[in-house]
Protein backbone atom coordinates (compact mmCIF):
# COMPACT_ATOMS: atom_id res chain seq x y z
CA UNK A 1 298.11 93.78 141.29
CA UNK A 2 299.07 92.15 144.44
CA UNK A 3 299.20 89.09 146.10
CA UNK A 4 298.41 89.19 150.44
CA UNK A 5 299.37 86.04 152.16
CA UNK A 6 297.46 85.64 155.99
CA UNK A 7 297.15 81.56 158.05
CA UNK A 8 294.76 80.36 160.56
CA UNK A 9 295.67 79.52 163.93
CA UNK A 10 297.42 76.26 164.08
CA UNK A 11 295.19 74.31 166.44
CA UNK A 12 295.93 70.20 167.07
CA UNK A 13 293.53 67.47 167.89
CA UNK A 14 292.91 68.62 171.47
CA UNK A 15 292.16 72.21 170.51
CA UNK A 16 295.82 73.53 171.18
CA UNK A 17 296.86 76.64 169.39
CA UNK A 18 299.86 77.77 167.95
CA UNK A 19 299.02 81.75 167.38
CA UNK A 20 299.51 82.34 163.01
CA UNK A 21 301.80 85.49 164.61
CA UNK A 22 304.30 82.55 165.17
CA UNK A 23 304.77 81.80 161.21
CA UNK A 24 306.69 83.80 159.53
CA UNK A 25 307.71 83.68 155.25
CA UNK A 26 310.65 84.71 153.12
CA UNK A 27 309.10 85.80 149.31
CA UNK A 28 310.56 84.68 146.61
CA UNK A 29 310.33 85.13 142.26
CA UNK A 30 310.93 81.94 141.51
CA UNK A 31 310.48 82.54 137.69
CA UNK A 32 311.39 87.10 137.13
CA UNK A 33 308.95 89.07 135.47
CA UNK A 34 310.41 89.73 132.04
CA UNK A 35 309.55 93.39 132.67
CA UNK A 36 310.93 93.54 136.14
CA UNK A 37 307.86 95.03 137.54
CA UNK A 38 306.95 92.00 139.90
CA UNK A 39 308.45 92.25 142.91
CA UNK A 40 308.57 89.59 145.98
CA UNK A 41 307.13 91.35 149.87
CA UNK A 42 309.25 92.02 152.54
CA UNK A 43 310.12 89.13 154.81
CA UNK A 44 307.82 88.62 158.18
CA UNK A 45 309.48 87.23 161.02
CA UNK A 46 307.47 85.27 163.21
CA UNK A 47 306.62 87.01 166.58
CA UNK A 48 308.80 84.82 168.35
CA UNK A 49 311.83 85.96 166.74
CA UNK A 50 313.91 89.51 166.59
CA UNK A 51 314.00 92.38 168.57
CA UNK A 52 311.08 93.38 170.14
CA UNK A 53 311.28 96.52 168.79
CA UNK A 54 310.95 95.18 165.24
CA UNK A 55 308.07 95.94 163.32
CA UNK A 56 308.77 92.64 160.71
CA UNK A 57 308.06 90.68 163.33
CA UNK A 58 304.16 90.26 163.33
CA UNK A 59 303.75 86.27 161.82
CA UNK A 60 301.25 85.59 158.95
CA UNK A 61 298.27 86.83 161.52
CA UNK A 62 297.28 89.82 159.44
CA UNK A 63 297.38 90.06 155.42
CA UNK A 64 301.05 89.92 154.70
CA UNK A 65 302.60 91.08 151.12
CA UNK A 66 303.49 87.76 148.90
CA UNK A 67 304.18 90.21 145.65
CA UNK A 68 303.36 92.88 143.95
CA UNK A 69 303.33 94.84 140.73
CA UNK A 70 302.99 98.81 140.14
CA UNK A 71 301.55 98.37 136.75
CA UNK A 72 299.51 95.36 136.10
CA UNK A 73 298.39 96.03 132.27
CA UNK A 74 301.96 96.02 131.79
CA UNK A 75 302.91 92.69 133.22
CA UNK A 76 299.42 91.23 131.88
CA UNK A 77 301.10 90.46 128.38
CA UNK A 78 303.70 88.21 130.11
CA UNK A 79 301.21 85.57 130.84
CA UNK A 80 302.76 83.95 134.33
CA UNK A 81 305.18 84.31 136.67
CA UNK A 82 305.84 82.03 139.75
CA UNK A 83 306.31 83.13 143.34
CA UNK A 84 306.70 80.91 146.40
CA UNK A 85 307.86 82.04 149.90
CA UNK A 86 309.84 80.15 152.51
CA UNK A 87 307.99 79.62 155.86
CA UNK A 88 309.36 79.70 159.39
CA UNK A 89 307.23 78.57 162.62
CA UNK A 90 308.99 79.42 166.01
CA UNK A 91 307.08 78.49 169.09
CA UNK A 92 307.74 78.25 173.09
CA UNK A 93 309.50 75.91 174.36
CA UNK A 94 306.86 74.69 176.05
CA UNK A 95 304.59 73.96 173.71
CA UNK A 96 302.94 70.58 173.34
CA UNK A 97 303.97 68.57 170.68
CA UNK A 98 301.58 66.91 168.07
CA UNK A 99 300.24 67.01 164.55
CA UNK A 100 298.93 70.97 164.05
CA UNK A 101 296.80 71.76 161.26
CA UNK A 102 296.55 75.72 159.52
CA UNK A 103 295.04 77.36 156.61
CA UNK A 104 297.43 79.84 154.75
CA UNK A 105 294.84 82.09 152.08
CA UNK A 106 296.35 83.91 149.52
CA UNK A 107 294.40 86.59 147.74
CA UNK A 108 294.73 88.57 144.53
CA UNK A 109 293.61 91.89 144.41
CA UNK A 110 293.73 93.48 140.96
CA UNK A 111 294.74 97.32 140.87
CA UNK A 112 292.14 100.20 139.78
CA UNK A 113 292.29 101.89 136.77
């Protein structure tokens, strides 16, 4: 089982965008697995921020790794565990200020057996 994290443009009330490769997350367990076989993604940088060269860099604009699990019959029994994710939005400096609005989907996707 896994858990892919992507957001919408951020767009404000006179159709200004902020590109979703600008927001960038930190996963985090908040409550473990009691098997240890959840484990948080990788953090994404937003575009805006790191080397250029650095491929963790790439914002929420594609499907992005929340968590994940290499057996999910095995964590099944444990009921629930909770995962949230620290977000980070760089932008120009030029960018015009405002209220923005964006859409962050998560999705499950359940392995194969």
């Amino acid at each position: 089982m896994y858990v892919l994290g992507s957001a919408t443009a951020f767009v404000n009330e006179n159709g200004t965008e902020i590109g979703a490769e600008n927001l960038g997350w930190t996963p985090n367990l908040v409550s473990e697995s009691e098997s240890g076989l959840v484990s948080e993604g990788p953090e994404v940088d937003p575009a805006l921020e790191g080397d250029a060269d650095d491929s963790d860099n790439v914002g929420l604009a594609d499907q992005e790794l929340l968590v994940s699990t290499f057996d999910s019959g095995e964590v099944a029994p444990e009921g629930s565990w909770t995962a949230n994710a620290g977000l980070t939005l760089r932008t120009a400096e030029d960018v015009e200020g405002g209220s923005y609005n964006s859409t962050i989907t998560l999705s499950l996707f359940e392995d194969a057996f």
